[in-house]
N, C-alpha and C. Protein backbone atom coordinates (compact mmCIF):
# COMPACT_ATOMS: atom_id res chain seq x y z
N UNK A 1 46.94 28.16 -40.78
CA UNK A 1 46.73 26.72 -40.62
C UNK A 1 45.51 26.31 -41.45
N UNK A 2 45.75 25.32 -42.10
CA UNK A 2 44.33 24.44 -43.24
C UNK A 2 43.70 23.43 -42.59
N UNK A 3 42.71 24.06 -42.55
CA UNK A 3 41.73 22.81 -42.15
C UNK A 3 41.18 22.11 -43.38
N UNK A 4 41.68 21.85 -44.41
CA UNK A 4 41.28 21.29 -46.14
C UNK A 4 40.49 20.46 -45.87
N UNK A 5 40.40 19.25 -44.86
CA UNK A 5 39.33 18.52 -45.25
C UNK A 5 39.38 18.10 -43.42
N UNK A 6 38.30 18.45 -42.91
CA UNK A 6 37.58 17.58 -41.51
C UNK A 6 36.35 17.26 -42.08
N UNK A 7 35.81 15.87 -41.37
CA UNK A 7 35.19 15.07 -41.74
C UNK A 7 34.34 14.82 -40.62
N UNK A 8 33.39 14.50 -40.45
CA UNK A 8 32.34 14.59 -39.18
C UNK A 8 31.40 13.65 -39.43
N UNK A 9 31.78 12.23 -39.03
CA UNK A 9 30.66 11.36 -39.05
C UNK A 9 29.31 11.51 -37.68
N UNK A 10 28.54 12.20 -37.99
CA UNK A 10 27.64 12.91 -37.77
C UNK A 10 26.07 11.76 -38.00
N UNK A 11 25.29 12.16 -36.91
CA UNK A 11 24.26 11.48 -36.94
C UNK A 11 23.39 12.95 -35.76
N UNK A 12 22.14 13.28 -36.85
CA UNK A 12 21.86 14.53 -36.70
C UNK A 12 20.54 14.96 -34.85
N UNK A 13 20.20 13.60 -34.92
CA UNK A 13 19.76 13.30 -33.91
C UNK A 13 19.85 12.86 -32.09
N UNK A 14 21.59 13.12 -32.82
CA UNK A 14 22.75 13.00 -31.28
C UNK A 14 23.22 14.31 -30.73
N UNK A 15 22.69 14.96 -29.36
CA UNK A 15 22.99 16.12 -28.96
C UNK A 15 24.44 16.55 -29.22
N UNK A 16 25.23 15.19 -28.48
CA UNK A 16 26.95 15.15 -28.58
C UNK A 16 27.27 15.72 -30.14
N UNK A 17 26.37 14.96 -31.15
CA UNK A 17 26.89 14.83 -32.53
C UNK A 17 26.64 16.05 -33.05
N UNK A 18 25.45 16.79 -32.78
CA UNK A 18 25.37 18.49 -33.11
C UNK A 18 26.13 19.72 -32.30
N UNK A 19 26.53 18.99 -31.22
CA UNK A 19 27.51 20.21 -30.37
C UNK A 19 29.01 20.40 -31.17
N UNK A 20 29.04 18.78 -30.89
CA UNK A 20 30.27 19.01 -32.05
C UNK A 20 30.56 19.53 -33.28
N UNK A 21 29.40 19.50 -34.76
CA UNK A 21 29.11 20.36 -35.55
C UNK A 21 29.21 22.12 -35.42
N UNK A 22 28.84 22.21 -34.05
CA UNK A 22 28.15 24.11 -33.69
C UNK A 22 29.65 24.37 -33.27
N UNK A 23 30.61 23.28 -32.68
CA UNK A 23 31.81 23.88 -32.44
C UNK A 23 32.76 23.82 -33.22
N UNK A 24 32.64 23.36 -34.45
CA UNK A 24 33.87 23.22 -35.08
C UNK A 24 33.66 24.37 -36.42
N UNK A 25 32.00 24.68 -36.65
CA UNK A 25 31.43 25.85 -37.27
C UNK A 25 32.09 27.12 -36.67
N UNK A 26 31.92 27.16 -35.58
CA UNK A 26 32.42 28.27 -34.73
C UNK A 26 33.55 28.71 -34.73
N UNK A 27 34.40 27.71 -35.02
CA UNK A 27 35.94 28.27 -35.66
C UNK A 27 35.46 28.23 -37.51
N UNK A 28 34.54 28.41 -38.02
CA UNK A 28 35.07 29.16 -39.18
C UNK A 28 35.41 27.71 -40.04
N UNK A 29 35.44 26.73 -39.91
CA UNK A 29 36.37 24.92 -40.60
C UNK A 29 34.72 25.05 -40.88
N UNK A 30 34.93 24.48 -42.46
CA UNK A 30 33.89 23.90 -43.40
C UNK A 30 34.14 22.66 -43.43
N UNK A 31 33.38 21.83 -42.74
CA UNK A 31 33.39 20.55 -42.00
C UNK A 31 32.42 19.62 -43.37
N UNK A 32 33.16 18.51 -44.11
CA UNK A 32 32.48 17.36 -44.83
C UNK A 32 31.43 16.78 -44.02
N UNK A 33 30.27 16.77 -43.59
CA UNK A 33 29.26 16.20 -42.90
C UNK A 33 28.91 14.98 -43.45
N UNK A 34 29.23 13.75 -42.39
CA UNK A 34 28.75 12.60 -43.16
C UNK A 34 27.40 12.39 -42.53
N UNK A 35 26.31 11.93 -42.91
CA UNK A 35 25.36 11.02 -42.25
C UNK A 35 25.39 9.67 -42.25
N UNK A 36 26.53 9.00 -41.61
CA UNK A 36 26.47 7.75 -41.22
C UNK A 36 25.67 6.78 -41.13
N UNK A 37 24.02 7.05 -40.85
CA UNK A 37 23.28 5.92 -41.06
C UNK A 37 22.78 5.83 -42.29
N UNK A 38 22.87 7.10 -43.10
CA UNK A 38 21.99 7.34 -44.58
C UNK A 38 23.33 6.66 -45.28
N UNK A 39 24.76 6.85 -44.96
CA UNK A 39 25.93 6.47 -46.00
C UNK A 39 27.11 5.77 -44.92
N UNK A 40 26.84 4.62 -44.75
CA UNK A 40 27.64 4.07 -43.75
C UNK A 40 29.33 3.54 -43.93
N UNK A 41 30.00 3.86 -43.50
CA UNK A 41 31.64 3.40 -43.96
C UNK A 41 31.75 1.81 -44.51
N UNK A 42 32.49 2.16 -45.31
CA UNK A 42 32.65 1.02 -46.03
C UNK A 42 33.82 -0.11 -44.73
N UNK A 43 33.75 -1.34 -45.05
CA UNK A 43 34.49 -1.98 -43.91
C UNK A 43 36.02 -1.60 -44.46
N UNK A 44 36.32 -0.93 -45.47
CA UNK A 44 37.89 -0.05 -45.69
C UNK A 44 37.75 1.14 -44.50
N UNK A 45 36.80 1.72 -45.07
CA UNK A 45 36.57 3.71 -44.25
C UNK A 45 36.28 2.99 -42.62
N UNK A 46 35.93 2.13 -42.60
CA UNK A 46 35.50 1.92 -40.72
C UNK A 46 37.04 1.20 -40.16
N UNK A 47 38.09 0.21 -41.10
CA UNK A 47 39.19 -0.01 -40.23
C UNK A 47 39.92 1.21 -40.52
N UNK A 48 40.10 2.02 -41.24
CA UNK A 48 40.73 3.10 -41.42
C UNK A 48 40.42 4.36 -39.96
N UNK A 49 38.99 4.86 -39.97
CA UNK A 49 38.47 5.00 -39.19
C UNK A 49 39.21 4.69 -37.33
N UNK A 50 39.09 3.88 -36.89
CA UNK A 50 40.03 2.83 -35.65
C UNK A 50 41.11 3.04 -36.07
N UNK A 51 41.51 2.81 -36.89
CA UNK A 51 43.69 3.34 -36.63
C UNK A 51 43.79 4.47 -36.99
N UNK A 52 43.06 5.36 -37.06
CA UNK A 52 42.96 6.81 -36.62
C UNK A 52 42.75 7.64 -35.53
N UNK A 53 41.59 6.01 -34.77
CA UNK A 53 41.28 6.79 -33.53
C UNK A 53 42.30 5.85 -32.53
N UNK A 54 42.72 5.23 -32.85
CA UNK A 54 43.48 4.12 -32.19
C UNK A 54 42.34 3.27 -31.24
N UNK A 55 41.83 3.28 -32.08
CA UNK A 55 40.30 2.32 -30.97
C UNK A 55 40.58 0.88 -31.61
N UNK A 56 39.64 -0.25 -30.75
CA UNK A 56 39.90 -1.60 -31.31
C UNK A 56 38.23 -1.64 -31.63
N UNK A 57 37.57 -2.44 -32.23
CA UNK A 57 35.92 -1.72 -32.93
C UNK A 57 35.17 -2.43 -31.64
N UNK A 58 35.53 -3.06 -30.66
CA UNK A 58 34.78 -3.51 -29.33
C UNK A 58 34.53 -1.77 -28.91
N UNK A 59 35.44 -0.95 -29.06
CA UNK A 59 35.55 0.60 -28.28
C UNK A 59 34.90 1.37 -28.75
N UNK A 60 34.25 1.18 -30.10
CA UNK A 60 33.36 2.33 -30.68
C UNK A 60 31.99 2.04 -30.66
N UNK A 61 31.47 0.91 -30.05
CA UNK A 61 30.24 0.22 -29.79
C UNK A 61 29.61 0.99 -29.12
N UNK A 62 28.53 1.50 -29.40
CA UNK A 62 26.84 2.34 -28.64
C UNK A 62 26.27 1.28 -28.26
N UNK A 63 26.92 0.86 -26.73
CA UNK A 63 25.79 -0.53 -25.98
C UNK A 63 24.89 0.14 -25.05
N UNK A 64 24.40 1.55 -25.27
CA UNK A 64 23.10 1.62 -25.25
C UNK A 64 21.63 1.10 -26.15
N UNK A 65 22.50 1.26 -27.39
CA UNK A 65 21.14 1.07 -28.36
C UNK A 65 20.06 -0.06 -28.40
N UNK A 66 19.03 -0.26 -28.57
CA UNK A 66 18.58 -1.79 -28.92
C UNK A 66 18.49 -2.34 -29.49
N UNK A 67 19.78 -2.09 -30.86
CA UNK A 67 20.09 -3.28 -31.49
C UNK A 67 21.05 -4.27 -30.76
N UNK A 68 22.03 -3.39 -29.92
CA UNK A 68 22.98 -4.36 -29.23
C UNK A 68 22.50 -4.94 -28.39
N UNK A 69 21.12 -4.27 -27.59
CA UNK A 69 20.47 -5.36 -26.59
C UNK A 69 20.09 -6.37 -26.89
N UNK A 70 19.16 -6.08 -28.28
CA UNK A 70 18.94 -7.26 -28.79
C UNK A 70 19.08 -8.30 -29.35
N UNK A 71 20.72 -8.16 -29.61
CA UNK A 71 21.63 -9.03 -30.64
C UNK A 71 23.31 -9.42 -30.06
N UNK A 72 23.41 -8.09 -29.17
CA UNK A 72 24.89 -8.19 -28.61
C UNK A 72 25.52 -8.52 -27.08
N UNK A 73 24.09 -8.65 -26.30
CA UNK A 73 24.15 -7.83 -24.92
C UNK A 73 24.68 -9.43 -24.59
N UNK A 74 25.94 -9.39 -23.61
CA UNK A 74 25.89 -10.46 -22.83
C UNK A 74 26.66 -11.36 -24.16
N UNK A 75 26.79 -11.40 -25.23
CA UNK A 75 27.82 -12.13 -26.04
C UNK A 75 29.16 -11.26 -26.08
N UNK A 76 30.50 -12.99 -26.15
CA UNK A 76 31.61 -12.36 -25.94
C UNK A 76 32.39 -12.72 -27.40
N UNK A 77 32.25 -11.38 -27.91
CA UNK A 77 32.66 -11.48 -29.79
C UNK A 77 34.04 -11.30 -29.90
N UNK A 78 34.84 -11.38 -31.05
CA UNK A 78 36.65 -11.24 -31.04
C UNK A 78 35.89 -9.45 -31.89
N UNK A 79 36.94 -9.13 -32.02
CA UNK A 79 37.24 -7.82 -32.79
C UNK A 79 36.58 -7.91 -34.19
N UNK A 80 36.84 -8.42 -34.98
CA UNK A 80 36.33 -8.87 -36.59
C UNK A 80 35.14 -9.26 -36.42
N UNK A 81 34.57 -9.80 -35.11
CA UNK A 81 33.43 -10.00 -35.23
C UNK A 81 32.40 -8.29 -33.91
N UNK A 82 33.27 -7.47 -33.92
CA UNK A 82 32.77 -6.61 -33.19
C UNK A 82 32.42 -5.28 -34.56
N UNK A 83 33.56 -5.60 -35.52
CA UNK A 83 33.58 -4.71 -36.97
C UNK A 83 32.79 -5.25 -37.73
N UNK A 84 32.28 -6.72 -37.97
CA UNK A 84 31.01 -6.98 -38.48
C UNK A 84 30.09 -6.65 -37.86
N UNK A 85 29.93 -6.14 -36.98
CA UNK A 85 28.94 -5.92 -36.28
C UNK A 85 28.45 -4.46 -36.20
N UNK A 86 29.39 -3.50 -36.40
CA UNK A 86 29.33 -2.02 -36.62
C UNK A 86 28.60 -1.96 -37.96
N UNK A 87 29.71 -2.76 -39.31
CA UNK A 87 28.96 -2.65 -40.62
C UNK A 87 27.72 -2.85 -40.77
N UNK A 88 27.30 -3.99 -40.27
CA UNK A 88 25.79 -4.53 -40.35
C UNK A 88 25.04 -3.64 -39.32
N UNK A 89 25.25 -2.88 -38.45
CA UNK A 89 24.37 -1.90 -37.25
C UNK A 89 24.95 -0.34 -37.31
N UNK A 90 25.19 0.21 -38.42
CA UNK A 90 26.08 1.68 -38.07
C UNK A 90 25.06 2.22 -36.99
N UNK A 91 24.04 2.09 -36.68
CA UNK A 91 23.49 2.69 -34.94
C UNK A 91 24.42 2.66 -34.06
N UNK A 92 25.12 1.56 -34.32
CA UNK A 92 26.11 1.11 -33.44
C UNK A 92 27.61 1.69 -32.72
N UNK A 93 27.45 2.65 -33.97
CA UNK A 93 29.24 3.57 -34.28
C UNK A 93 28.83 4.34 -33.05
N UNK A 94 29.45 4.53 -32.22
CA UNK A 94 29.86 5.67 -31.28
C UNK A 94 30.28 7.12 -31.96
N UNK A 95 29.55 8.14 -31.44
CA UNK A 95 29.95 9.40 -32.49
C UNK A 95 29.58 10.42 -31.69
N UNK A 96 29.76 11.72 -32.07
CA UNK A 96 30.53 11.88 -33.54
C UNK A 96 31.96 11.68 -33.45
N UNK A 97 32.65 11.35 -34.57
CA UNK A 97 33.76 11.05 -35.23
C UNK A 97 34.30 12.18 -35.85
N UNK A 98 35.41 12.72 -35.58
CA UNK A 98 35.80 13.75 -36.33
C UNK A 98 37.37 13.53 -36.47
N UNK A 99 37.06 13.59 -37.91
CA UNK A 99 38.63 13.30 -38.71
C UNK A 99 39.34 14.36 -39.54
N UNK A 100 40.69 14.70 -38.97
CA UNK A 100 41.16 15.73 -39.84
C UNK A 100 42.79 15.09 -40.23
N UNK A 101 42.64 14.68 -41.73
CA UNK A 101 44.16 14.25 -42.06
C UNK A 101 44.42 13.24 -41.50
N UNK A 102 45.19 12.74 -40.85
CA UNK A 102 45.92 11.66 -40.58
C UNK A 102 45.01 11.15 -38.71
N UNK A 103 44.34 11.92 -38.34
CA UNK A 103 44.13 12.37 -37.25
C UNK A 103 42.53 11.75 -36.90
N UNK A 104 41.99 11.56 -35.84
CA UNK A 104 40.27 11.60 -35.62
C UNK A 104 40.63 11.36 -34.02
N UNK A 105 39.02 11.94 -33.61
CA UNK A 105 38.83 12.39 -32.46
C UNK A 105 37.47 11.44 -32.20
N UNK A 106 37.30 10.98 -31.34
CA UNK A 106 35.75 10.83 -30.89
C UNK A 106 35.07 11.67 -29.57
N UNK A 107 34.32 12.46 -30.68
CA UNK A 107 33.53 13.92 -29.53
C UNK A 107 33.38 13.75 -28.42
N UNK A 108 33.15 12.94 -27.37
CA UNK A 108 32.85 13.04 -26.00
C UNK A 108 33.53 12.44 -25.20
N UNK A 109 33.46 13.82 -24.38
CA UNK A 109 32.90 15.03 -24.70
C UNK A 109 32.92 15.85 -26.27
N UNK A 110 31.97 16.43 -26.35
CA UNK A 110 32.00 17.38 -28.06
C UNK A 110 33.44 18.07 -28.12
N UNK A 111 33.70 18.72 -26.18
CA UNK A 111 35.05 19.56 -26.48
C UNK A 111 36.04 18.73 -26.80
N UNK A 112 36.21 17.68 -27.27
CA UNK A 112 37.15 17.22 -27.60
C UNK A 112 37.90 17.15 -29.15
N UNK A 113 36.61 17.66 -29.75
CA UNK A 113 37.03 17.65 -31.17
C UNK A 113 37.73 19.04 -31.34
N UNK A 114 37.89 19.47 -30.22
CA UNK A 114 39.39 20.96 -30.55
C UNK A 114 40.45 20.78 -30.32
N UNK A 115 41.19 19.43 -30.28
CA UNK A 115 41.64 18.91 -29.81
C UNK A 115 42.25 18.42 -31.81
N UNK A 116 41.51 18.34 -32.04
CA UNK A 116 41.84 18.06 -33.79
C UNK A 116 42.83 19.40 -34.37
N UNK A 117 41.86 20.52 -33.80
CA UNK A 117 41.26 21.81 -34.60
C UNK A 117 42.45 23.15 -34.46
């Protein structure tokens, strides 16, 4: 079985986002590591992204962070305006993201990205 290309939108400072890295290493898959806040999806790679995960971009929102407190909390946005809102805040992306082929997973739990694999 080929794992040719998994993709790991990765943010190196997220426990979830490095478990998932240590487990998909662990099978041996040479995983594309993105750093998402240093190289953020283009608004092509982020709707692509969602009809992969079958998410709507209200679902991939980190409404912990304090950009959303400070900009999102308590407003009621449509979808296009929840994907402008990812582009302009990638803090915002829920992760890690792990994409293989036609396929993506969102890690959390981390065990979920074996679930790709």
């Amino acid at each position: 079985m080929s794992h040719a290309s998994v993709r790991i939108y990765h943010n190196n400072r997220c426990s979830k986002s490095r478990a998932a890295c240590q487990l998909i290493a662990e099978k041996g898959i040479d995983a594309e590591i993105v750093d998402y806040l240093k190289t953020p999806p283009s608004h092509e790679e982020l709707r692509e992204l969602l009809r992969k995960l079958g998410m709507r971009p209200s679902e991939l929102v980190r409404r912990g962070e304090a950009v959303f407190k400070a900009h999102y909390a308590g407003r009621s946005l449509s979808e296009d305006e929840w994907l402008q809102a990812l582009l302009t805040h990638p803090i915002l992306i829920e992760r890690p993201i792990v994409v293989s082929g036609d396929q993506a997973v969102l890690g959390r739990p981390p065990e979920k990205v074996l679930e790709l694999l």
